[in-house]
Protein backbone atom coordinates (compact mmCIF):
# COMPACT_ATOMS: atom_id res chain seq x y z
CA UNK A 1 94.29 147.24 134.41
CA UNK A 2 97.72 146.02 136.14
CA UNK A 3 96.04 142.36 136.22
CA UNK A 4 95.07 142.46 132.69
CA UNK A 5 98.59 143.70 131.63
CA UNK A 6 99.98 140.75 133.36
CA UNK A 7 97.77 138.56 131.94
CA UNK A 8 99.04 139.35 128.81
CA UNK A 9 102.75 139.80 129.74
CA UNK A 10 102.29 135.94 131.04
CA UNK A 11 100.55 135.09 127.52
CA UNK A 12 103.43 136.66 125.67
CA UNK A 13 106.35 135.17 127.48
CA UNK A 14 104.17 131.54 127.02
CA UNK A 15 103.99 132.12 122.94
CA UNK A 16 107.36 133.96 122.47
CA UNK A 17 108.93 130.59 124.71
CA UNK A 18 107.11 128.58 122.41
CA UNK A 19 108.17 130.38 119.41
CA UNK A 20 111.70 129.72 120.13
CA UNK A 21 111.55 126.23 120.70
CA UNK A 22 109.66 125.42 117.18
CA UNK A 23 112.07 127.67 115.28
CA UNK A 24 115.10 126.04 117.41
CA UNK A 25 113.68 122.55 116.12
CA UNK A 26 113.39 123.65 112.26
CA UNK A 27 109.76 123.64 112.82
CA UNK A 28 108.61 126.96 111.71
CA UNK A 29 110.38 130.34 110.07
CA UNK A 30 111.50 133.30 112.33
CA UNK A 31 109.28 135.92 110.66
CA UNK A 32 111.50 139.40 112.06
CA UNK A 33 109.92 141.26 110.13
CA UNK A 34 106.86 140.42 111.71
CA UNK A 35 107.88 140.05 115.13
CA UNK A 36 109.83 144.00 114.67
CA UNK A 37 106.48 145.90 113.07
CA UNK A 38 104.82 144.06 116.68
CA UNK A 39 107.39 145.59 118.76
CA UNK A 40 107.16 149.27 117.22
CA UNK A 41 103.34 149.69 117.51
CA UNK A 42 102.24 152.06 120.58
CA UNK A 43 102.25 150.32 123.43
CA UNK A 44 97.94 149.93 124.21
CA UNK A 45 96.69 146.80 125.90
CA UNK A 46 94.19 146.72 122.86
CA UNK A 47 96.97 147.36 120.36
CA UNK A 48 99.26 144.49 121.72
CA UNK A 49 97.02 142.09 122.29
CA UNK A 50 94.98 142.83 118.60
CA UNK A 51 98.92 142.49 117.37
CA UNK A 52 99.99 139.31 119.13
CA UNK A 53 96.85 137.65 117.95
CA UNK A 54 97.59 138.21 114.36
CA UNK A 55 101.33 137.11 114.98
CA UNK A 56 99.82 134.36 116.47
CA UNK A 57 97.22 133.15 113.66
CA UNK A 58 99.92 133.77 111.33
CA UNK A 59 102.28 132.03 112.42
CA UNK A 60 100.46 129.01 112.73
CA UNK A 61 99.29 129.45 109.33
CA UNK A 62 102.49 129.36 108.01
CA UNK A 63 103.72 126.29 110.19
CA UNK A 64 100.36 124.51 109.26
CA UNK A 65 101.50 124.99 105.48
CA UNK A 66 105.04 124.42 105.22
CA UNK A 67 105.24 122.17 107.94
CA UNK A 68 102.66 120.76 108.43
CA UNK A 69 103.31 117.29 111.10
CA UNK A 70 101.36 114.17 109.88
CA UNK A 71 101.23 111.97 113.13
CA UNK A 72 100.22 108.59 111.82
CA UNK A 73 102.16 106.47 109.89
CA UNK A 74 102.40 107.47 105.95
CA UNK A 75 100.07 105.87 103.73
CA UNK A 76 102.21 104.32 101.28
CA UNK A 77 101.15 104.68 97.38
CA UNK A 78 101.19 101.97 95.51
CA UNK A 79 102.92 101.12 91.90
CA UNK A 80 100.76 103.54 90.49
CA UNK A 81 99.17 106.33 91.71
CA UNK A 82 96.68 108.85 91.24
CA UNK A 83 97.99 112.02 91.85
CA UNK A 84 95.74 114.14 94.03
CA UNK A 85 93.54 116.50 92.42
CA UNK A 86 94.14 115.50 89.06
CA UNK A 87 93.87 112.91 86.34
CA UNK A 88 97.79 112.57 86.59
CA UNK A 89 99.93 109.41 87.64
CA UNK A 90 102.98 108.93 90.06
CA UNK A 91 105.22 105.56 89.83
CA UNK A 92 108.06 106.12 92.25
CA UNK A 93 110.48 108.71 93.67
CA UNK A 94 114.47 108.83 93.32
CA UNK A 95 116.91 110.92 94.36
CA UNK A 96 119.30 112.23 91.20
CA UNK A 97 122.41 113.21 91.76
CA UNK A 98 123.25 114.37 88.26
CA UNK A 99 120.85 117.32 88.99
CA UNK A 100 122.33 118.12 92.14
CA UNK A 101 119.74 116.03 94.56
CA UNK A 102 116.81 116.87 92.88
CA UNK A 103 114.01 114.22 93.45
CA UNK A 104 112.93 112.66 90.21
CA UNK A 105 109.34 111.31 90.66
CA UNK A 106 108.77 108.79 87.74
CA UNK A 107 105.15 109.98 86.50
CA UNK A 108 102.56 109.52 83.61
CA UNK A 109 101.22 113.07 82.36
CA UNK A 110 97.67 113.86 80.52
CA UNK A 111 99.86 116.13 78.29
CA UNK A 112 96.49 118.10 77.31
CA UNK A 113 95.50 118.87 81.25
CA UNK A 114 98.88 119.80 83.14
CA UNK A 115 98.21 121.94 85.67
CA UNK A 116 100.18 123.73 88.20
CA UNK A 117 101.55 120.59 90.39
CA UNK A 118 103.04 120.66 93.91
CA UNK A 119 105.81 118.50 95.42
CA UNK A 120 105.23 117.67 99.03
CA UNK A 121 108.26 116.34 100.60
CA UNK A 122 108.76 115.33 104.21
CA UNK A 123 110.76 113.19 107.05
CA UNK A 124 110.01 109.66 107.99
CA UNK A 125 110.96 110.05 111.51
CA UNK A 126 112.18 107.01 112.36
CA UNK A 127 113.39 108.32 115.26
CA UNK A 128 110.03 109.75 117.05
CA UNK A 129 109.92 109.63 121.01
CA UNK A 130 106.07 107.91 120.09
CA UNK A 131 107.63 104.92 117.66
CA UNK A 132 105.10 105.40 115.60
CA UNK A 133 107.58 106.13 112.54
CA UNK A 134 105.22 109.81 111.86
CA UNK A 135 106.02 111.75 108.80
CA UNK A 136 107.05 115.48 110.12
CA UNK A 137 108.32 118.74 108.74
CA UNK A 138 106.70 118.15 105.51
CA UNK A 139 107.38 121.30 103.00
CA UNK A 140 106.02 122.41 99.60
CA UNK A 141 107.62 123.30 96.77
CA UNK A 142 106.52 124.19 92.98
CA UNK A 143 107.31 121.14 90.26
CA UNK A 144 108.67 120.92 87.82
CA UNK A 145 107.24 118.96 84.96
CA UNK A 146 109.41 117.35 81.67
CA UNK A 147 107.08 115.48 79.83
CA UNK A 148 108.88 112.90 77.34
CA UNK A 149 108.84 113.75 73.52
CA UNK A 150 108.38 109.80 72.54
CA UNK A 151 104.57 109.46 73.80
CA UNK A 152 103.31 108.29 69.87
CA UNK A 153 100.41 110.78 70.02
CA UNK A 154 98.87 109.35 72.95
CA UNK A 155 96.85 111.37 74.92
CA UNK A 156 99.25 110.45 78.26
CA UNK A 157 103.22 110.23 78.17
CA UNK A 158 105.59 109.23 80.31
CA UNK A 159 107.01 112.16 82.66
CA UNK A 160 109.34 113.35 85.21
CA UNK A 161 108.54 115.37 87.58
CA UNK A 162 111.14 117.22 89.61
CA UNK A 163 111.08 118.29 93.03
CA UNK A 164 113.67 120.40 94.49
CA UNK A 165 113.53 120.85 99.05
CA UNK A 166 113.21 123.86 100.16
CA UNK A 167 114.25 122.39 103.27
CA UNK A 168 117.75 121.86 105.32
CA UNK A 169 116.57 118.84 106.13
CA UNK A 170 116.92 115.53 103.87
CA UNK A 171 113.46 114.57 102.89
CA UNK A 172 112.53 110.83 103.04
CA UNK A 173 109.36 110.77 101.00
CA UNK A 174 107.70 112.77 98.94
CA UNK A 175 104.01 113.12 96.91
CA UNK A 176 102.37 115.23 93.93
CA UNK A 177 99.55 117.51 94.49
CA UNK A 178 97.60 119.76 93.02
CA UNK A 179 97.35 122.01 96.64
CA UNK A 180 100.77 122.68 98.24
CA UNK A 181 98.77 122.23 101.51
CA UNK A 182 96.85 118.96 101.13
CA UNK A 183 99.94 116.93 103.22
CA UNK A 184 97.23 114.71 105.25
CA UNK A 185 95.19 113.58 102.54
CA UNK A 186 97.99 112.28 100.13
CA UNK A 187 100.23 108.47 99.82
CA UNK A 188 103.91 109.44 99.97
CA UNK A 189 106.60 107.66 97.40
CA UNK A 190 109.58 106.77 99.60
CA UNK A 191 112.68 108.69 97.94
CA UNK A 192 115.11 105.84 96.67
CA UNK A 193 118.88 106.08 95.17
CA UNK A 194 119.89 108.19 98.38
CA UNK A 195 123.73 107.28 98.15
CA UNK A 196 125.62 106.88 95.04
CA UNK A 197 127.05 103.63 95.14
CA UNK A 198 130.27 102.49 92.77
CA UNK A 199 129.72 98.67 93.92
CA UNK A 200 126.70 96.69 92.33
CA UNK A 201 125.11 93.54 93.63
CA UNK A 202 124.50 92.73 89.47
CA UNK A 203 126.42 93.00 86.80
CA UNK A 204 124.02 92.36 84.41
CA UNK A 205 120.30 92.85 84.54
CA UNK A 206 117.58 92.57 82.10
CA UNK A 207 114.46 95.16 82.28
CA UNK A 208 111.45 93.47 80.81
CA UNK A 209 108.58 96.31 80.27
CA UNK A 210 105.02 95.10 80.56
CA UNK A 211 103.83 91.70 80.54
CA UNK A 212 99.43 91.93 79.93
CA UNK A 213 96.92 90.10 77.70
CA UNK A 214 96.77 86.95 79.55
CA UNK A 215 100.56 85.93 78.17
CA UNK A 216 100.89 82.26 78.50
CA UNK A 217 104.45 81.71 75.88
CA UNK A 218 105.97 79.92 79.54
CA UNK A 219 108.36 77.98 77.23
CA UNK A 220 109.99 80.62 75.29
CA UNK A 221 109.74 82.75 78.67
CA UNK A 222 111.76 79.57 80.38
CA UNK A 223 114.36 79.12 77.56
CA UNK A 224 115.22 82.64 77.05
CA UNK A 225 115.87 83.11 81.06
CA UNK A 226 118.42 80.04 80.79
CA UNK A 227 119.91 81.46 77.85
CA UNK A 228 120.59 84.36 79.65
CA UNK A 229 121.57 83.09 82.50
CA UNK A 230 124.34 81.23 80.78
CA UNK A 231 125.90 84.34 79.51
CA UNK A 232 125.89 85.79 82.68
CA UNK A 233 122.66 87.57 83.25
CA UNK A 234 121.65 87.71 87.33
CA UNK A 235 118.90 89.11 87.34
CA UNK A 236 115.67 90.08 85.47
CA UNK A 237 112.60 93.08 86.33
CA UNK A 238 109.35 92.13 84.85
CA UNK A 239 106.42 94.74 85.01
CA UNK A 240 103.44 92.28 85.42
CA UNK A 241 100.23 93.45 84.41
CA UNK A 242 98.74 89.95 83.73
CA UNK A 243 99.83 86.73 82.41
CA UNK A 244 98.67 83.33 82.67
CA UNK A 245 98.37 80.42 84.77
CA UNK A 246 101.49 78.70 83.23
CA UNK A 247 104.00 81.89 83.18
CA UNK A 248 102.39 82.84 86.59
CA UNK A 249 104.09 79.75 87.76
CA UNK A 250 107.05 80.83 86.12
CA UNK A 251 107.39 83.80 87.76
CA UNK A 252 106.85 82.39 90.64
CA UNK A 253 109.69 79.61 90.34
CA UNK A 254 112.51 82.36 89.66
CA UNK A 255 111.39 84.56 92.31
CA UNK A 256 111.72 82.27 94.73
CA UNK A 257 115.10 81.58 93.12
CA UNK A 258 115.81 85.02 93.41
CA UNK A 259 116.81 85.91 89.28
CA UNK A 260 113.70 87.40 88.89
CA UNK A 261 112.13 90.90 90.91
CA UNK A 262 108.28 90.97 89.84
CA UNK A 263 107.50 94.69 89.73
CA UNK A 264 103.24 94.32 90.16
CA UNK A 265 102.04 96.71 87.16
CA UNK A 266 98.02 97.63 87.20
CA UNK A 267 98.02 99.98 85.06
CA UNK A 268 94.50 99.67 83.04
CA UNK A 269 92.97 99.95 86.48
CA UNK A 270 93.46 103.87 85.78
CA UNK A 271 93.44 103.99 81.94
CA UNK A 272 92.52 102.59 78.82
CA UNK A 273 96.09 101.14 77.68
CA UNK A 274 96.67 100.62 74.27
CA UNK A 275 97.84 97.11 72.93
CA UNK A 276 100.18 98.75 70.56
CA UNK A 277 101.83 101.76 69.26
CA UNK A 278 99.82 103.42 66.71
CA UNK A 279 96.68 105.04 67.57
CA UNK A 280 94.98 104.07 64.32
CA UNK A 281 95.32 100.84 64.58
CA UNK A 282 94.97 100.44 68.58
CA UNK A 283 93.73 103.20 70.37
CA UNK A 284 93.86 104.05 73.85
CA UNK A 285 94.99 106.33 76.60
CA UNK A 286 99.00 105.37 76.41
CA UNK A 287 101.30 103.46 74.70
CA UNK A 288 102.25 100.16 74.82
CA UNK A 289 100.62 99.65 78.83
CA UNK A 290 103.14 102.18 79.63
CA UNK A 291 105.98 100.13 78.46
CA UNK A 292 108.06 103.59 78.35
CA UNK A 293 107.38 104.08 81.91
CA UNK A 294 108.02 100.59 82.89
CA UNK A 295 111.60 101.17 81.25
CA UNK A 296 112.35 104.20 82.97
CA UNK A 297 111.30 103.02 86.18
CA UNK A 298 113.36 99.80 85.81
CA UNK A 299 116.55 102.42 84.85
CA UNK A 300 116.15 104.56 88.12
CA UNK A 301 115.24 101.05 90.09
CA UNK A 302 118.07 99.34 89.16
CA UNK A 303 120.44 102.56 88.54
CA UNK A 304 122.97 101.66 91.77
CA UNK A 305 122.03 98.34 91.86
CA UNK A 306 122.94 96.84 88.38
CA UNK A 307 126.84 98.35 85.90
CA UNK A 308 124.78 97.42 83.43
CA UNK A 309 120.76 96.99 81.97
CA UNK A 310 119.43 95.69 79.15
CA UNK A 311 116.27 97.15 77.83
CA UNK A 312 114.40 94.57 75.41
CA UNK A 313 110.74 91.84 75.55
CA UNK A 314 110.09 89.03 76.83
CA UNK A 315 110.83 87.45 73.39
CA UNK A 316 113.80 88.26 72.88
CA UNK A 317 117.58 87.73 73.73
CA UNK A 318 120.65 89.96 73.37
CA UNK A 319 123.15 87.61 72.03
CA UNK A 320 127.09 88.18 72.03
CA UNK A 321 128.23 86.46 68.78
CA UNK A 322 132.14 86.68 69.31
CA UNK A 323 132.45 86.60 72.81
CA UNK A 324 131.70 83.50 74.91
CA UNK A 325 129.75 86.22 77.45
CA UNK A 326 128.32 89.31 77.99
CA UNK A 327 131.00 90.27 80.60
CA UNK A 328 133.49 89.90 77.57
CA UNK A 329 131.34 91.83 74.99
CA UNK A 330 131.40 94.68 77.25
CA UNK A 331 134.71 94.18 78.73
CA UNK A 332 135.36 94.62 74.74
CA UNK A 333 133.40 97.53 73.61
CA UNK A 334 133.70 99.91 77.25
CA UNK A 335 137.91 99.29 75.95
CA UNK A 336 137.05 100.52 72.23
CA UNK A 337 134.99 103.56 73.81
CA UNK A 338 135.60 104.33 76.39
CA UNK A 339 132.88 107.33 77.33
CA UNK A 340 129.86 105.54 75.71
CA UNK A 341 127.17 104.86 77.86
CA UNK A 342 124.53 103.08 75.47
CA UNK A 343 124.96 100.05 72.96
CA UNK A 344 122.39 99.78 70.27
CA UNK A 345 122.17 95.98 69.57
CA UNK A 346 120.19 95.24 66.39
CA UNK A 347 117.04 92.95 66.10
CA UNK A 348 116.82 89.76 63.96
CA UNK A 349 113.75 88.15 63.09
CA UNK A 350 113.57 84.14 63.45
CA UNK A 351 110.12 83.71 62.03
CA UNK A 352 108.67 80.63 64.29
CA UNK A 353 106.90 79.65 61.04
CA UNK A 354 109.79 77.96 59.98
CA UNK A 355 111.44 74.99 61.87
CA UNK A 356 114.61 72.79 62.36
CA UNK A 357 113.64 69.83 59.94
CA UNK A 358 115.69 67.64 62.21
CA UNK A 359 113.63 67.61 65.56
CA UNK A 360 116.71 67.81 67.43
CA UNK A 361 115.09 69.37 69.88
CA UNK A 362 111.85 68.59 69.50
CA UNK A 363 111.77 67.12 72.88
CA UNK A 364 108.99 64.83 74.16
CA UNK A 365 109.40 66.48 77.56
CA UNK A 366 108.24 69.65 76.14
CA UNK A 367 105.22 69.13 74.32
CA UNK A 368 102.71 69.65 77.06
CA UNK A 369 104.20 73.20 77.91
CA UNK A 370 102.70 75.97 76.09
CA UNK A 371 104.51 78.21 73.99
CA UNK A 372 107.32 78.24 71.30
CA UNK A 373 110.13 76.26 71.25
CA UNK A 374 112.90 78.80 70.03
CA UNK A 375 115.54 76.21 69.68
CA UNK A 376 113.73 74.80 66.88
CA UNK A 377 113.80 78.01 64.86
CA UNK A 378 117.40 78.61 63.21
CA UNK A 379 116.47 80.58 60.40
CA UNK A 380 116.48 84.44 60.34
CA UNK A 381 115.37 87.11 57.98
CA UNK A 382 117.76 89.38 56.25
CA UNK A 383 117.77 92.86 57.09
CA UNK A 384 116.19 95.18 54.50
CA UNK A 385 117.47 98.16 53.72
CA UNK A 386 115.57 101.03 53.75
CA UNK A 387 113.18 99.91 56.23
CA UNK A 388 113.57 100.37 59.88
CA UNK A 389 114.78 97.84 61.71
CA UNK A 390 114.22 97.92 65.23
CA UNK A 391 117.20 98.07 68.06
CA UNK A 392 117.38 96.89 71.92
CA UNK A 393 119.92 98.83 74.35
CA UNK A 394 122.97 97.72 76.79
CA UNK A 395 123.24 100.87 79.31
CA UNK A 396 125.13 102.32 81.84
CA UNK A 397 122.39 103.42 84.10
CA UNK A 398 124.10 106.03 85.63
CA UNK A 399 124.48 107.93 81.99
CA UNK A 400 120.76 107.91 81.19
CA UNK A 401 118.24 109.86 82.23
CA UNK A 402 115.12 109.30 79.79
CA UNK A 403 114.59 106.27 77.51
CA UNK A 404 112.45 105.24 74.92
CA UNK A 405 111.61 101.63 73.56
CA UNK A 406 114.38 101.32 70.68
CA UNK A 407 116.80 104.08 71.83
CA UNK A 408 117.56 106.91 74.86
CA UNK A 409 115.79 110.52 74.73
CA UNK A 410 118.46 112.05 76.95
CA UNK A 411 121.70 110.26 77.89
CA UNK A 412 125.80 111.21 78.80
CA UNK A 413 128.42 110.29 75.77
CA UNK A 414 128.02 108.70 72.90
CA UNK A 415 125.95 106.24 71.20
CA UNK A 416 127.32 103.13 69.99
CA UNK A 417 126.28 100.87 66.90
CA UNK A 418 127.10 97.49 67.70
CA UNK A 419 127.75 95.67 64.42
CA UNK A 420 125.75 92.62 64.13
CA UNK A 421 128.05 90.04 63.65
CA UNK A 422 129.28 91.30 66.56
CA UNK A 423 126.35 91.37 69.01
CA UNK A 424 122.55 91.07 67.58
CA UNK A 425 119.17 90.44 69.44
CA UNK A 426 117.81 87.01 68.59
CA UNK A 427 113.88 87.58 67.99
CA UNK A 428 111.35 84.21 67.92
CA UNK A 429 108.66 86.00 66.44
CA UNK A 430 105.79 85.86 63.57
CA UNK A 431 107.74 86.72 60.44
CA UNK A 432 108.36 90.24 59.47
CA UNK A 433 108.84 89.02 55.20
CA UNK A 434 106.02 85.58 55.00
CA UNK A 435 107.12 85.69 51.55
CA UNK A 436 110.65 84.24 52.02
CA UNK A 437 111.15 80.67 51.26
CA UNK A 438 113.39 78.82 53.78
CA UNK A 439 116.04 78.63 51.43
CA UNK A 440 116.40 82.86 51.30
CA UNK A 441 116.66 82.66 55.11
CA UNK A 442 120.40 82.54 57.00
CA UNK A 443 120.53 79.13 58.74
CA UNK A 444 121.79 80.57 62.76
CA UNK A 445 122.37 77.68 65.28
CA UNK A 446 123.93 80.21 67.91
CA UNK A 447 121.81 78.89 70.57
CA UNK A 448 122.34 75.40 69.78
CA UNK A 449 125.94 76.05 71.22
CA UNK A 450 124.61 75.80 74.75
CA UNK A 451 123.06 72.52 74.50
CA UNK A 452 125.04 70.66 77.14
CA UNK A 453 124.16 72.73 80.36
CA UNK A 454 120.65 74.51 78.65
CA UNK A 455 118.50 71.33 78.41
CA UNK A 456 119.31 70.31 81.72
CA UNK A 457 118.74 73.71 83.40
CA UNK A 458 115.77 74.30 81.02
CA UNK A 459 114.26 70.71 82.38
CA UNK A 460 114.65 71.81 86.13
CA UNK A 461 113.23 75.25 85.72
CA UNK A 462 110.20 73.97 84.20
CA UNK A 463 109.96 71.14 86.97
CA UNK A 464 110.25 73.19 89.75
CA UNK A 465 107.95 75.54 88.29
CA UNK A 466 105.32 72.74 87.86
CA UNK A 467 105.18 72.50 84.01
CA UNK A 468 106.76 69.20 82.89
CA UNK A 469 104.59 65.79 82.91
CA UNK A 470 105.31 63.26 85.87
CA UNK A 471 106.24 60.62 82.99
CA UNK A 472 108.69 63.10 81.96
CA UNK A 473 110.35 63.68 85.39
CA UNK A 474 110.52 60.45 86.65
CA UNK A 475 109.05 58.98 89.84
């Protein structure tokens, strides 16, 4: 009997020794409870040892749930991905610190089957004794699910999904999951926007949703990027879903230049996208191939990196009419208000049906590139009233939280209406009223005004990219 009591006395010191040191590293919870009901019980050898066992188990079971240790490295989720358990999407994790640190995970919801969902949130420890840069202390938490109101009837719609730690620690990464205890089966999103930062490495960025169906307008895409970059645009987010060979080249030329951040964008690899935004007319599982969620990723993305976004296509440009840049425009209208966060610019239609009759720019040089020439179109629709007319944004990042395609779902201050003679979008696009004659369309040359430094700069981004003919070029 004495060697069997110190048998056990031995066990006990060995677990309660190893207690301390897991709850000393943050490893486990210090049940007292527990560990109090275990110390009042009569004092049996069958009794203690029956009652250390189930401290035992139980403990483990809890340490196994909340913090669970994943020794190999995380498996990293890509762009998109499915959430586990569930016909649910993530995009990408980042830290908000308008809701007091909460993790915002960028998701697409099947509105129809939301279950109960899971955050799992845990450490990169870059710091581990093995180097092998092991995800630890992982913990679980309920999440919470906002699904935006713009999702045009489609049976998915872009989400967020908040996580709140449970946790002293600051987690690193973080997945969804339908079980709270599924940590080594799951691809983490590392957590971005850690630090708020009042500096920006832009001033100006563009966020281009989703490029798909094979696009191939390279020289629009290649005019419209000078254009910008004239008025002081640095950089430009593209959400690439496919495109082709000619704009692949493109985006290849001002990558390498370093204007342009290629954000890789499979979505139909998971759903049926649709190619538009009614249902009737172009069914499918989501709107637009998630160009929603392309626009709210590119907010959070670009949230410390950029003062200022602006949300419109590929087709289109955001043109200051009374101010020589976009610096100045804004320099302008943050002066006349002050607290406003978003600028509504409003869209003008240049139907490409209708052309310069000069050929002033008609250039030889160009006619082996595919797409449409937008300097030849100077003639724009006039707005009809009572109809909607479609707007594009200028943001402050930092006072939106959800967007939609022609205006914000939840943002900080007001909403401004930039006139049009002010600011307008230019639009190169099939025409919106056919019926017009060119003589009821306003003759705009705005563009032309750049001539002198956009030919040249148009000429050596299409070079470089591969696009112009040898005879064109030179030797």
């Amino acid at each position: 009997m004495k060697q069997r009591y110190l048998g056990l006395l031995v066990g006990i010191c060995t677990f309660t020794a190893s207690l301390l040191m897991w709850w000393h590293q943050g490893k486990i919870p210090w049940d007292q409870h527990r560990l109090s009901a275990l110390l009042n019980q009569p004092e049996t050898a069958d009794n203690l040892t029956t009652h250390i066992s189930e401290l035992m188990v139980s403990t483990l079971k809890d340490h196994q749930t909340d913090r669970a240790i994943i020794h190999e490295e995380p498996e990293t989720a890509d762009t998109i991905t499915r959430i586990h358990g569930s016909k649910h999407l993530m995009v990408s994790a980042f830290k908000d610190h308008r809701r007091n640190g909460a993790i915002r995970v960028i998701s697409i919801i099947k509105r129809q089957d939301l279950q109960e969902l899971y955050c799992v949130l845990c450490v990169h420890n870059n710091a581990s004794t093995k180097g092998d840069g092991a995800l630890s202390q992982c913990v679980s938490s309920k999440a919470q699910v906002e699904i935006h109101r713009d999702h045009f009837g489609f049976p998915y719609g872009t989400s967020d999904v908040f996580c709140t730690n449970p946790s002293s620690v600051e987690a690193t990464h973080v997945s969804i999951s339908t079980d709270p205890n599924a940590t080594q089966s799951l691809k983490y999103l590392p957590i971005q926007n850690k630090e708020i930062k009042e500096t920006f490495n832009y001033n100006f960025t563009v966020c281009i949703s989703t490029l798909f169906g094979e696009y191939n307008n390279a020289l629009q895409f290649v005019q419209a990027i000078e254009v910008y970059k004239l008025i002081g645009i640095q950089r430009l987010v593209i959400y690439n879903n496919s495109c082709g060979p000619d704009v692949e080249k493109v985006l290849k030329h001002y990558s390498k230049e370093g204007t342009l951040e290629v954000v890789p964008w499979p979505i139909d690899k998971f759903l049926k996208p649709s190619h538009g935004w009614l249902t009737k007319l172009s069914p499918g599982d989501l709107h637009y191939y998630g160009q929603i969620t392309a626009l709210n990723e590119c907010i959070h993305r670009y949230m410390y990196q950029s003062r200022y976004l602006l949300l419109n296509d590929i087709d289109e440009i955001i043109m200051p009419y009374k101010h020589k840049s976009l610096g100045d425009l804004m320099d302008t209208l943050q002066k006349q208000h002050s607290y406003a966060g978003v600028f509504t610019i409003e869209t003008h239609v240049f139907p490409k049906t209708q052309s310069d009759d000069s050929g002033r720019f008609s250039l030889p040089e160009w006619k082996s590139v595919p797409g449409v020439n937008i300097l030849q179109h100077i003639y724009r629709e006039p707005i009809r009233k009572g109809f909607f007319n479609p707007s594009k944004m200028i943001i402050n990042p930092r006072r939106v939280e959800q967007t939609s395609v022609h205006s914000t779902l939840r943002q900080s201050g007001p909403v401004i209406n930039v006139p049009y003679d002010v600011c307008r979008v230019i639009h190169v696009r099939t025409p919106e009223q056919p019926h017009l004659r060119k003589e009821q369309l306003y003759e705009d040359k705005k563009l032309w005004e750049f001539e002198e430094k956009l030919i040249p700069n148009i000429n050596h981004a299409l070079n470089e990219s591969g696009l112009l003919l040898k005879s064109a070029t030179g030797p």
